[in-house]
C-alpha atoms as a PDB file:
ATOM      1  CA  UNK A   1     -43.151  24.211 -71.133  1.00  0.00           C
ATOM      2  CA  UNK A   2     -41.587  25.425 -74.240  1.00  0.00           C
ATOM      3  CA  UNK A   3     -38.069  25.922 -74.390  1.00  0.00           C
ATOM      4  CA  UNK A   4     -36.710  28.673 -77.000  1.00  0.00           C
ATOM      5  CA  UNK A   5     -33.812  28.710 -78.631  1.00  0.00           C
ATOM      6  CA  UNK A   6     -32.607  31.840 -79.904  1.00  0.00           C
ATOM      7  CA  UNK A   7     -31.527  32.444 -83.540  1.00  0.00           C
ATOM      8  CA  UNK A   8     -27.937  32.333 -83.764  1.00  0.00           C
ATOM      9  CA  UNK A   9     -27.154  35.390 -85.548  1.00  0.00           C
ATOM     10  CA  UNK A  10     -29.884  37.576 -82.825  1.00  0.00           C
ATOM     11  CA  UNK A  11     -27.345  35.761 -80.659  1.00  0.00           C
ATOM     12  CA  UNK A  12     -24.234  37.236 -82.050  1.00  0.00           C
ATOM     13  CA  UNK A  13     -25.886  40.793 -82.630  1.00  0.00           C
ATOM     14  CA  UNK A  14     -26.711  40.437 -78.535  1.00  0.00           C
ATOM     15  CA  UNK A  15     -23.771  39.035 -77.820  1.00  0.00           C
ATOM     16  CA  UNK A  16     -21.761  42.413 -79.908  1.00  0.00           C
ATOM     17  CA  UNK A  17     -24.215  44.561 -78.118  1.00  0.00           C
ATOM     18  CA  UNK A  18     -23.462  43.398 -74.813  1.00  0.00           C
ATOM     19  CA  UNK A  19     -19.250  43.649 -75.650  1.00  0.00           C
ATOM     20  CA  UNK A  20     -19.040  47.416 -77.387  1.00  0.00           C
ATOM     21  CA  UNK A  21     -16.354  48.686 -77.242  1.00  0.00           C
ATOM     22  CA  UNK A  22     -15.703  52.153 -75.607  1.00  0.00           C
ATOM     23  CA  UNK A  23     -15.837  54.065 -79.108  1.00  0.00           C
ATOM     24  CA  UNK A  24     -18.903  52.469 -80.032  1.00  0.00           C
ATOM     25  CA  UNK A  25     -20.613  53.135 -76.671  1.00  0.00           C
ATOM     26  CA  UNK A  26     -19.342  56.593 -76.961  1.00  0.00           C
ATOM     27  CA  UNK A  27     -20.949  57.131 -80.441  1.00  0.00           C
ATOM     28  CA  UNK A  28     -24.389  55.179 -79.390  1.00  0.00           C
ATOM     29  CA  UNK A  29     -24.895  57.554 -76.648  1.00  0.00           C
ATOM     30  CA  UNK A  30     -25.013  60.262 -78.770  1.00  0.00           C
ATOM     31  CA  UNK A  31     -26.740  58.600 -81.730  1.00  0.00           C
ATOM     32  CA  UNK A  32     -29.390  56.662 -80.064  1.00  0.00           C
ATOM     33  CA  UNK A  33     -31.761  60.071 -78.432  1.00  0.00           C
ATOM     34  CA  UNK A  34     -32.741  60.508 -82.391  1.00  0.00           C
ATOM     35  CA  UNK A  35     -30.911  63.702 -82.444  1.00  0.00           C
ATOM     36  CA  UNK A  36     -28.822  63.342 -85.274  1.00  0.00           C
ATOM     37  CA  UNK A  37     -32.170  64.836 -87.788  1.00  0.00           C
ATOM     38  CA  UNK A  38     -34.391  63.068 -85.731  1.00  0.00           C
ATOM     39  CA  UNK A  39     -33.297  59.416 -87.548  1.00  0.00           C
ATOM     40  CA  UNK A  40     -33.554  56.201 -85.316  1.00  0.00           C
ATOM     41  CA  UNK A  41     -30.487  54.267 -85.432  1.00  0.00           C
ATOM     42  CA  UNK A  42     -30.012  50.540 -84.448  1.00  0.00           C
ATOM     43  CA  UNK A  43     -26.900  49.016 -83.342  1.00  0.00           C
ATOM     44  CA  UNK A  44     -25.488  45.433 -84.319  1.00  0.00           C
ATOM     45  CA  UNK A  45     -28.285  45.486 -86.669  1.00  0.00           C
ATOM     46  CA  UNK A  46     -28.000  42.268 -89.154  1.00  0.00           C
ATOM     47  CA  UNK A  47     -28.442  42.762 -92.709  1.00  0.00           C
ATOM     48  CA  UNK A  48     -29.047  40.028 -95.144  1.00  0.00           C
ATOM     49  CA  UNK A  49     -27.842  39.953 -98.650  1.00  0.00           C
ATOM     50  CA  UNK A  50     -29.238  37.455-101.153  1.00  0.00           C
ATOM     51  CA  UNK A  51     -25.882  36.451-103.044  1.00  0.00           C
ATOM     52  CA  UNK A  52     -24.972  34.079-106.298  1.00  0.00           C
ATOM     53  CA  UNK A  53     -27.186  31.422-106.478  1.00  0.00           C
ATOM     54  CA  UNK A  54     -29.988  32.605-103.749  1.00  0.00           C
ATOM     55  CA  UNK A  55     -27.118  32.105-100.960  1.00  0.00           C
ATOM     56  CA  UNK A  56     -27.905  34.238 -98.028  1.00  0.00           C
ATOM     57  CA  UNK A  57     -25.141  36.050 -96.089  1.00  0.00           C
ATOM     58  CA  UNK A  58     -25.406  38.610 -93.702  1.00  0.00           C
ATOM     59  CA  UNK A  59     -23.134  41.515 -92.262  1.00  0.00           C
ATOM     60  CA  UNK A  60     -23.572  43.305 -88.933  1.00  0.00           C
ATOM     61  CA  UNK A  61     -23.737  46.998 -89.350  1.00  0.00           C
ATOM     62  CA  UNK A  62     -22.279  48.800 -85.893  1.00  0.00           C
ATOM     63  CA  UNK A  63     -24.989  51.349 -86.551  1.00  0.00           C
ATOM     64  CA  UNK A  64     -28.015  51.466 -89.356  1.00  0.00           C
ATOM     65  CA  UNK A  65     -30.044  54.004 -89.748  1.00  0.00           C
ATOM     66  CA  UNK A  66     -32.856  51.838 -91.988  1.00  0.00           C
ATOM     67  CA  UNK A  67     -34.508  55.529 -93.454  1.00  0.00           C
ATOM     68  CA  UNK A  68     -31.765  56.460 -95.368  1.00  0.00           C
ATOM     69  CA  UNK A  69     -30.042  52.863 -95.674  1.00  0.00           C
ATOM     70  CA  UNK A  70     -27.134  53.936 -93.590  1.00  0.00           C
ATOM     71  CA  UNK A  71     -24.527  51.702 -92.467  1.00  0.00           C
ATOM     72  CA  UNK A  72     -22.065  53.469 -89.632  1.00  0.00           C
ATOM     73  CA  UNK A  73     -18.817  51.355 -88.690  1.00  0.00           C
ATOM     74  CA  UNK A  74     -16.423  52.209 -86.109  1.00  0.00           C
ATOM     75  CA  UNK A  75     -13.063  50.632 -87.031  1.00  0.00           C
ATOM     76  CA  UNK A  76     -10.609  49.442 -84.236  1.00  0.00           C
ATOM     77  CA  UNK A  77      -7.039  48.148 -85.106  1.00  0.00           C
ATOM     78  CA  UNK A  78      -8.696  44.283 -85.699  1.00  0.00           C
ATOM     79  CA  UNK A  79      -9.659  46.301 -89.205  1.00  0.00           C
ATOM     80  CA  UNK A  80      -6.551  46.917 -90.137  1.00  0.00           C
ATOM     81  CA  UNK A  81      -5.690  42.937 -90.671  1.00  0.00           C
ATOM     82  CA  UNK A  82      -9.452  42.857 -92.016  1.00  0.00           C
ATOM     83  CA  UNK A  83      -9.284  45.259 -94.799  1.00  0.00           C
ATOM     84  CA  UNK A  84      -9.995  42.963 -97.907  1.00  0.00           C
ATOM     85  CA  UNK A  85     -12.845  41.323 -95.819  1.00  0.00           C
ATOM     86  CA  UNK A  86     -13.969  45.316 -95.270  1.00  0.00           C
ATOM     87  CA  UNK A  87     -13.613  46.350 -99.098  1.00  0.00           C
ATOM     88  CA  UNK A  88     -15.231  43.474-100.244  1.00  0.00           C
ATOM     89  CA  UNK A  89     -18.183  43.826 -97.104  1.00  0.00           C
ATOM     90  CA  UNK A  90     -18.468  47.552 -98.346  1.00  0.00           C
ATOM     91  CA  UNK A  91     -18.462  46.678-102.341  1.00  0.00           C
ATOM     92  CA  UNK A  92     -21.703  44.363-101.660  1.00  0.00           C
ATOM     93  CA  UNK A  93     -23.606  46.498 -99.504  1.00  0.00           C
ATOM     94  CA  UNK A  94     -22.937  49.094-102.117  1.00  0.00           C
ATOM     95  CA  UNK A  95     -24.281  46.957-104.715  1.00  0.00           C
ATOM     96  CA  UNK A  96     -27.367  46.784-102.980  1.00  0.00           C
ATOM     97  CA  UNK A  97     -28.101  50.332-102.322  1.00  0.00           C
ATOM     98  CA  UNK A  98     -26.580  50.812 -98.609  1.00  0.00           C
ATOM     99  CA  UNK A  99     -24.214  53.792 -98.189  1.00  0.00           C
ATOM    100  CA  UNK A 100     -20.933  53.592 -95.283  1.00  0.00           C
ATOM    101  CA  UNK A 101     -19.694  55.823 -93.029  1.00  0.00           C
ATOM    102  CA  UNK A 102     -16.555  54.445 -91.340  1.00  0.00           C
ATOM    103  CA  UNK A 103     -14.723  56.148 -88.475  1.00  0.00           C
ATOM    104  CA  UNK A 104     -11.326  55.188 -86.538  1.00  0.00           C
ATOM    105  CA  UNK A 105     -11.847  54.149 -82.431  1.00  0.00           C
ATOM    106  CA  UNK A 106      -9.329  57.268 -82.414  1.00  0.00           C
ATOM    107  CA  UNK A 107     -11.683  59.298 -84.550  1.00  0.00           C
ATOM    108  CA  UNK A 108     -14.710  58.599 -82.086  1.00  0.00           C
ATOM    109  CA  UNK A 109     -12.390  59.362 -79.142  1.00  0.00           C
ATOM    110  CA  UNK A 110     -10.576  62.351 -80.128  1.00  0.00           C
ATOM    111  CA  UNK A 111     -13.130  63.834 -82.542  1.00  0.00           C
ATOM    112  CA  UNK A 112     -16.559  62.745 -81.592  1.00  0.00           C
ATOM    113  CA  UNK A 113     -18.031  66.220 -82.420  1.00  0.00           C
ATOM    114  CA  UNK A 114     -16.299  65.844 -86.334  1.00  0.00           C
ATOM    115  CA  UNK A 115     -17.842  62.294 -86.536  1.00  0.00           C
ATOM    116  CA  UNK A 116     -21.720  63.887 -85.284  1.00  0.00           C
ATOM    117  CA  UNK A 117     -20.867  66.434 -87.850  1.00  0.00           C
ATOM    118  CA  UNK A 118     -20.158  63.653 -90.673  1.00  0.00           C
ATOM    119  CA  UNK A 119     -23.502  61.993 -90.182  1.00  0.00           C
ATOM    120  CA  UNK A 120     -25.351  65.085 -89.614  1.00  0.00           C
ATOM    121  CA  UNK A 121     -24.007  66.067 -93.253  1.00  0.00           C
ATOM    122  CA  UNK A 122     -24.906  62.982 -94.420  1.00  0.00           C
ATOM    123  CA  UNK A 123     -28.268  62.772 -93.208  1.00  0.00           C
ATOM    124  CA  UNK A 124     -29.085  66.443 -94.086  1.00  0.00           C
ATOM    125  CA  UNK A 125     -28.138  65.914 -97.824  1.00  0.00           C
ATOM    126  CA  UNK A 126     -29.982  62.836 -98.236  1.00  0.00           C
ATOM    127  CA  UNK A 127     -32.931  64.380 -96.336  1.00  0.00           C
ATOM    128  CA  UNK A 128     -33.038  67.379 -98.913  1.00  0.00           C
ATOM    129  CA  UNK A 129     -32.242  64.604-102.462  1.00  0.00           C
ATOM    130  CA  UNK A 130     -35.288  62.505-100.656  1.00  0.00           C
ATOM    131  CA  UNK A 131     -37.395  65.925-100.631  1.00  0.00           C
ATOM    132  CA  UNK A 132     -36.654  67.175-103.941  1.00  0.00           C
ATOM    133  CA  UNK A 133     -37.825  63.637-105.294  1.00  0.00           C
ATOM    134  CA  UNK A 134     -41.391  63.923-103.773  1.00  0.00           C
END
């Protein structure tokens, strides 16, 4: 019998999954029946950046939405002592062509239909650039 052993950032992205917290559970019930433009979102996706000198590192996106490169992060108050590590995490992803949405736990809680609106925006214009291209 073969034993597996699971690769140890699949285990973290489970392992992040299994812990949401309340604002991202709230948001992945509405984001996960494809009806924010009909785009399938992951959550505690890994995404792996090639850095200086063919180093990998990778980042776990809350939410990606791989069509339009869309990283979605719900921010609870362990950001706020985490913002330089956040810039910096958002400056890369930039650099390689992945655009952020970040909400507050509060803005989730107290304004989920705001935040739907936000990404719904966000989808629709890059929808329409995307068309306009082809």
């Amino acid at each position: 019998m073969t034993v597996r052993t699971m690769n140890p950032v699949t285990a973290l992205c489970r392992q992040l999954r299994n812990n949401a917290t309340p604002s991202e559970k709230l948001l992945w019930a509405e984001i996960r029946r494809r009806d924010i433009g009909g785009e399938k979102f992951l959550r505690q996706f890994p995404i792996f950046i090639i850095q200086g000198m063919g180093r990998k590192a990778f980042y776990i996106a809350d939410f990606y939405c791989a069509q339009h490169k869309l990283v979605i992060e719900v921010d609870g108050p362990i950001h706020l002592l985490k913002k330089e590590y956040d810039n910096n995490r958002d400056l890369v992803m930039r650099e390689w062509g992945f655009d952020i949405l970040r909400f507050t736990n509060d803005e989730v809680e107290r304004s989920l239909n705001n935040v739907i609106g936000k990404i719904e925006a966000y989808i629709s214009t890059r929808s329409k650039n995307i068309n306009t291209l082809t």
